[in-house]
Protein backbone atom coordinates (compact mmCIF):
# COMPACT_ATOMS: atom_id res chain seq x y z
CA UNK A 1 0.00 0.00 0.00
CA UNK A 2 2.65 2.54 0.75
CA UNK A 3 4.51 1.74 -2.24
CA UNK A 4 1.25 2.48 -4.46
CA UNK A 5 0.64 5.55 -2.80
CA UNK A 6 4.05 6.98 -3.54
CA UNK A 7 3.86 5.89 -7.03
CA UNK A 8 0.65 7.78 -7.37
CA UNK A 9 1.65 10.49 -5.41
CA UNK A 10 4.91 10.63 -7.81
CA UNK A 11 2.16 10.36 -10.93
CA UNK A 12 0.21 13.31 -10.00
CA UNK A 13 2.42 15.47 -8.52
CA UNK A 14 0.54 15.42 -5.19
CA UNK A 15 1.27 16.07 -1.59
CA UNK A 16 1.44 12.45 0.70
CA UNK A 17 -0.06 13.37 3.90
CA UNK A 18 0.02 9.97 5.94
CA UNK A 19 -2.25 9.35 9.00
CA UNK A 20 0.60 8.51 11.73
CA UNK A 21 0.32 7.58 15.49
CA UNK A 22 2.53 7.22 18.12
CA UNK A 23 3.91 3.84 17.65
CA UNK A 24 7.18 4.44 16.14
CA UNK A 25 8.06 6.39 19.58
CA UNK A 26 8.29 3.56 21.29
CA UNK A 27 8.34 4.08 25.39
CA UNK A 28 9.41 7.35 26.82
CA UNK A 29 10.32 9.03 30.08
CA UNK A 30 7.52 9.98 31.31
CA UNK A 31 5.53 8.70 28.64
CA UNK A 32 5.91 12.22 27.11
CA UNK A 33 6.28 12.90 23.57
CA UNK A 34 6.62 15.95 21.54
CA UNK A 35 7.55 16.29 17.86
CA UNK A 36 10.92 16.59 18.22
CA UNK A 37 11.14 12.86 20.30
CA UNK A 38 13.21 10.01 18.83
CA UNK A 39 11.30 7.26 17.14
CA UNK A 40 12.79 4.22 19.33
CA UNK A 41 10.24 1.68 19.03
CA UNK A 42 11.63 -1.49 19.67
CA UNK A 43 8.42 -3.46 18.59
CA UNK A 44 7.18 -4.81 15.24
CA UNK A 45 4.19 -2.33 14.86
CA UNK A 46 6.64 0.72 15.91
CA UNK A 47 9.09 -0.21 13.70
CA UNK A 48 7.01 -0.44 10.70
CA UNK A 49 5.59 2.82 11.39
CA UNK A 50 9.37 4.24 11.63
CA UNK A 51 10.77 2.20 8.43
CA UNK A 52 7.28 3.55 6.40
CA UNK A 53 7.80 7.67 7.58
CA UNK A 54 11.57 7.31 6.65
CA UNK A 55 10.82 5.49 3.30
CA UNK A 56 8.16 8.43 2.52
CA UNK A 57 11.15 11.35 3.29
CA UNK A 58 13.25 9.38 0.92
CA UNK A 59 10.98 9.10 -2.17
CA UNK A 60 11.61 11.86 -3.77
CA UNK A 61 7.70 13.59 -3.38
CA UNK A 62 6.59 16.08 -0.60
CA UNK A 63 5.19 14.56 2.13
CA UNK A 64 3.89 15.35 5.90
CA UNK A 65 3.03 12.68 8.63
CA UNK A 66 0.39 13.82 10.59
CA UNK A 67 0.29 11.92 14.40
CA UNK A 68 -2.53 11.77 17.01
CA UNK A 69 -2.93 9.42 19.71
CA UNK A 70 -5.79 7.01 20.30
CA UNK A 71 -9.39 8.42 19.01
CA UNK A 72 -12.57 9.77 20.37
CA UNK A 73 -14.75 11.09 18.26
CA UNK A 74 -17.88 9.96 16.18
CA UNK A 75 -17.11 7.06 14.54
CA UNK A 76 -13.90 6.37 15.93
CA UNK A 77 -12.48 2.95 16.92
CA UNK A 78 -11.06 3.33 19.96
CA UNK A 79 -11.14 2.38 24.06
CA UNK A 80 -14.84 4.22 24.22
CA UNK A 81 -16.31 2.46 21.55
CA UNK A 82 -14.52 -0.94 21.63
CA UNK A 83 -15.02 -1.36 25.56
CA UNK A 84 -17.13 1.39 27.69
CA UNK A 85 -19.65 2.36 25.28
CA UNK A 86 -20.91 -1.41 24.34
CA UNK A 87 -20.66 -1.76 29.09
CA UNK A 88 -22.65 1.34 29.96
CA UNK A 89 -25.15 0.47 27.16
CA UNK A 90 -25.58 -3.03 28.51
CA UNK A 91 -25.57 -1.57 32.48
CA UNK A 92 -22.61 -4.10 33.09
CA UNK A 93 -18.75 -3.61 34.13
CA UNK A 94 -16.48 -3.10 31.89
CA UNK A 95 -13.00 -4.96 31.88
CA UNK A 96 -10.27 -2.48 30.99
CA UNK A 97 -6.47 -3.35 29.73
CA UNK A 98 -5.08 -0.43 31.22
CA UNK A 99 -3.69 1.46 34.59
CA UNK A 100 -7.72 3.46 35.38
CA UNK A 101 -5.94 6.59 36.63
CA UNK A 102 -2.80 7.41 34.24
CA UNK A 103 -3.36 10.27 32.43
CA UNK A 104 -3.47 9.76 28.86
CA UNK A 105 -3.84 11.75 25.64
CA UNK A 106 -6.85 11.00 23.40
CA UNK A 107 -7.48 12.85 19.75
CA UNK A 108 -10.19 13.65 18.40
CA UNK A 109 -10.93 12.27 14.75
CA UNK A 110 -12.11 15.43 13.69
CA UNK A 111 -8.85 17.46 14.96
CA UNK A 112 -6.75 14.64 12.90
CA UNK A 113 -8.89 15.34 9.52
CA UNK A 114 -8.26 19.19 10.03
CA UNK A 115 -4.49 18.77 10.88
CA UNK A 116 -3.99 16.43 7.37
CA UNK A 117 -5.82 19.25 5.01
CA UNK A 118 -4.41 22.06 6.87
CA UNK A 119 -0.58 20.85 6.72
CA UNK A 120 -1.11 18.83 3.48
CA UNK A 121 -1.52 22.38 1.80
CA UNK A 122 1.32 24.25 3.84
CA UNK A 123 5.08 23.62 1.99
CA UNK A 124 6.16 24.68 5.77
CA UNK A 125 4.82 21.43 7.07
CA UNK A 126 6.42 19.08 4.44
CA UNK A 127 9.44 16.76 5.17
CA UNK A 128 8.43 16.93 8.52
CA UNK A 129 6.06 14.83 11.46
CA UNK A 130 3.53 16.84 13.13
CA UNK A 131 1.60 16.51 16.36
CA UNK A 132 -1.99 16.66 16.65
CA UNK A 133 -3.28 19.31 19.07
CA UNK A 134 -5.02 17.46 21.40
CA UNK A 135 -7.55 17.89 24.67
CA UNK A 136 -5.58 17.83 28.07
CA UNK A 137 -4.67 14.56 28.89
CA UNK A 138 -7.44 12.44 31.19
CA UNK A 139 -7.75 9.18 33.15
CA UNK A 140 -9.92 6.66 31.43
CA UNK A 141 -11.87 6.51 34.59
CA UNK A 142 -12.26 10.37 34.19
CA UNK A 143 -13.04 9.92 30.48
CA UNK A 144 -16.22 6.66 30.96
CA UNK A 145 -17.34 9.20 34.03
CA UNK A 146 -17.93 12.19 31.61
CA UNK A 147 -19.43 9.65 28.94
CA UNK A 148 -21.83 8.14 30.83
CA UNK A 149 -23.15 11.95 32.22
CA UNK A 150 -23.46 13.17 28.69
CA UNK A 151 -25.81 10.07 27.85
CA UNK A 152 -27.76 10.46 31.26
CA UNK A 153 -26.45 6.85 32.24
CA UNK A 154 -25.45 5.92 35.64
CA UNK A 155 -21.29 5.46 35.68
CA UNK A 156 -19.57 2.16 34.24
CA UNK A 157 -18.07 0.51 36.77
CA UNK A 158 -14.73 -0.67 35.08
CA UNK A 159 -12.33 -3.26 36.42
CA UNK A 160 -9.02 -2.95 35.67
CA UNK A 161 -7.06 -5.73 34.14
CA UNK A 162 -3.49 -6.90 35.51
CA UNK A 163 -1.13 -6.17 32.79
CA UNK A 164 0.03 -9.82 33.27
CA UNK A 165 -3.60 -11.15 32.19
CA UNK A 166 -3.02 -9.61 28.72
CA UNK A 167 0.27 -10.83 28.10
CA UNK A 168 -0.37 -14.60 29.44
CA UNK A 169 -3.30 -14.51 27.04
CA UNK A 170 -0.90 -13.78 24.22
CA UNK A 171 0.66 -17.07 24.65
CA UNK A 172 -3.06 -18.55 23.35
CA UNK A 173 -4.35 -15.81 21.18
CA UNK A 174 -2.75 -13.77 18.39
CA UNK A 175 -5.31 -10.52 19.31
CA UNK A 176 -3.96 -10.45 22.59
CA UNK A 177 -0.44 -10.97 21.74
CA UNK A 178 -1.07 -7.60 19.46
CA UNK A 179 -2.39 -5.63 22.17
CA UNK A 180 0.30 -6.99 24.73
CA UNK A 181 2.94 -5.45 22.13
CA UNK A 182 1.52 -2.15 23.05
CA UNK A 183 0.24 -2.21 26.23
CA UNK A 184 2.82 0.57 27.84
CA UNK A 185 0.43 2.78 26.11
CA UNK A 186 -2.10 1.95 28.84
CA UNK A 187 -0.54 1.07 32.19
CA UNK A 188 1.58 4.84 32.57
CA UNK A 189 1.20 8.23 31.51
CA UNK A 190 0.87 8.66 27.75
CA UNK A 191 0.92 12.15 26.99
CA UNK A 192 1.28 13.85 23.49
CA UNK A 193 2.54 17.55 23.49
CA UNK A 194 1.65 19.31 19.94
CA UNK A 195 2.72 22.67 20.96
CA UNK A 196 5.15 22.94 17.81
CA UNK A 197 1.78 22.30 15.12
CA UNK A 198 -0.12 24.52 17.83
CA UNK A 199 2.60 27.34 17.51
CA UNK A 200 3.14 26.60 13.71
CA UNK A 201 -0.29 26.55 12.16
CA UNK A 202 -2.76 27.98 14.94
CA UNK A 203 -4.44 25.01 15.12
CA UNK A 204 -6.50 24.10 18.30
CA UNK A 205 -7.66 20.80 19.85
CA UNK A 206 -11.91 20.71 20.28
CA UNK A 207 -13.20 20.70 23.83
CA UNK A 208 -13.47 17.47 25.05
CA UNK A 209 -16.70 18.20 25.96
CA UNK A 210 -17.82 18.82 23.05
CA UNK A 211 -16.50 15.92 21.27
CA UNK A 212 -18.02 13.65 24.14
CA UNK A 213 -21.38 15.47 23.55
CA UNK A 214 -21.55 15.62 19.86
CA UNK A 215 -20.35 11.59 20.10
CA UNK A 216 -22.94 10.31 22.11
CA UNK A 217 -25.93 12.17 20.61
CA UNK A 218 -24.50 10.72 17.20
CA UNK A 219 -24.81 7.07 18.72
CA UNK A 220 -27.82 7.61 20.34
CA UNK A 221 -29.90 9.27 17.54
């Protein structure tokens, strides 16, 4: 796939803006990242995200990564619609890979869409990564809390999984093994800092509360 978009993007003339994440990072101290952080993933997924960006730079077209962390937003696939959403619908507890309480960065799908037109059409963003501006990091247990009051549902009551559970179950299943690879994500701080797209562009992240509104009335309607 990323060889047939730089052919066509070598065909036409055009700009490749590429979706990233935060994989190719790898852990950090801290768990903060900024745009100017090393990509020093030492897993499979994080190195494939590294060997792709570097393979775009050195194609010969102009091209712009674009990274946000994990998604909220209307249809977005992500912790809220994978795991709380489908508990508080059901009024049951949901079972959560993750530390409940470690702040972590969400984007919102909508900020990500803005962020690809906006620096797909600047020549100052090419050649480069960017950050997405994002809402202040939150707990997931902060995040399911402000959910479940914009849908007038009583709170999910989630359960926190060992991080041990997750990786024994990787022994079994492939799924798990995935998420395993990744799991550092979850059980510390994971905080994106876009202040460098912020300062560049003027680009702003939504209100979380407005993305959490918009969201559920979307599902609900």
């Amino acid at each position: 796939m990323q060889n047939a978009v730089i052919t066509a993007a070598k065909a036409n003339g055009a700009v490749l803006a590429i979706t990233g994440s935060m994989y190719a990072y790898g852990p950090q101290p801290g768990g903060v990242m900024n745009e100017y952080t090393l990509m020093a993933a030492t897993g499979p997924k994080g190195r494939l995200r590294k060997r792709l960006w570097e393979q775009a730079l050195s194609a010969g077209v102009h091209t712009v990564e674009v990274r946000g962390s994990d998604y909220i937003g209307r249809d977005s696939n992500g912790l809220y619609s994978i795991i709380i959403e489908p508990a508080m619908k059901a009024g049951r507890a949901a079972w959560v890979p993750a530390d409940l309480d470690a702040p972590h960065t969400f984007t919102f799908n909508g900020d990500m869409a803005q962020a690809l037109v906006t620096l797909g059409n600047d020549e100052r963003a090419w050649g480069q990564a960017w950050h997405v501006p994002s809402p202040p990091a939150i707990s997931i247990r902060e995040l399911a809390r402000r959910y479940a009051a914009a849908a007038g549902r009583p709170p999910v009551k989630l359960i926190p999984m060992p991080r041990a559970a997750m990786r024994t179950a990787g022994l079994f299943m492939p799924s798990a093994r995935e998420m395993a690879e990744m799991d550092y994500q979850w059980y510390s701080p994971f905080l994106m800092d876009a202040s460098k797209t912020a300062d560049t562009f003027g680009l702003t992240a939504t209100d979380l509360d407005i993305i959490i509104n918009n969201q559920v009335s979307a599902a609900e309607a």
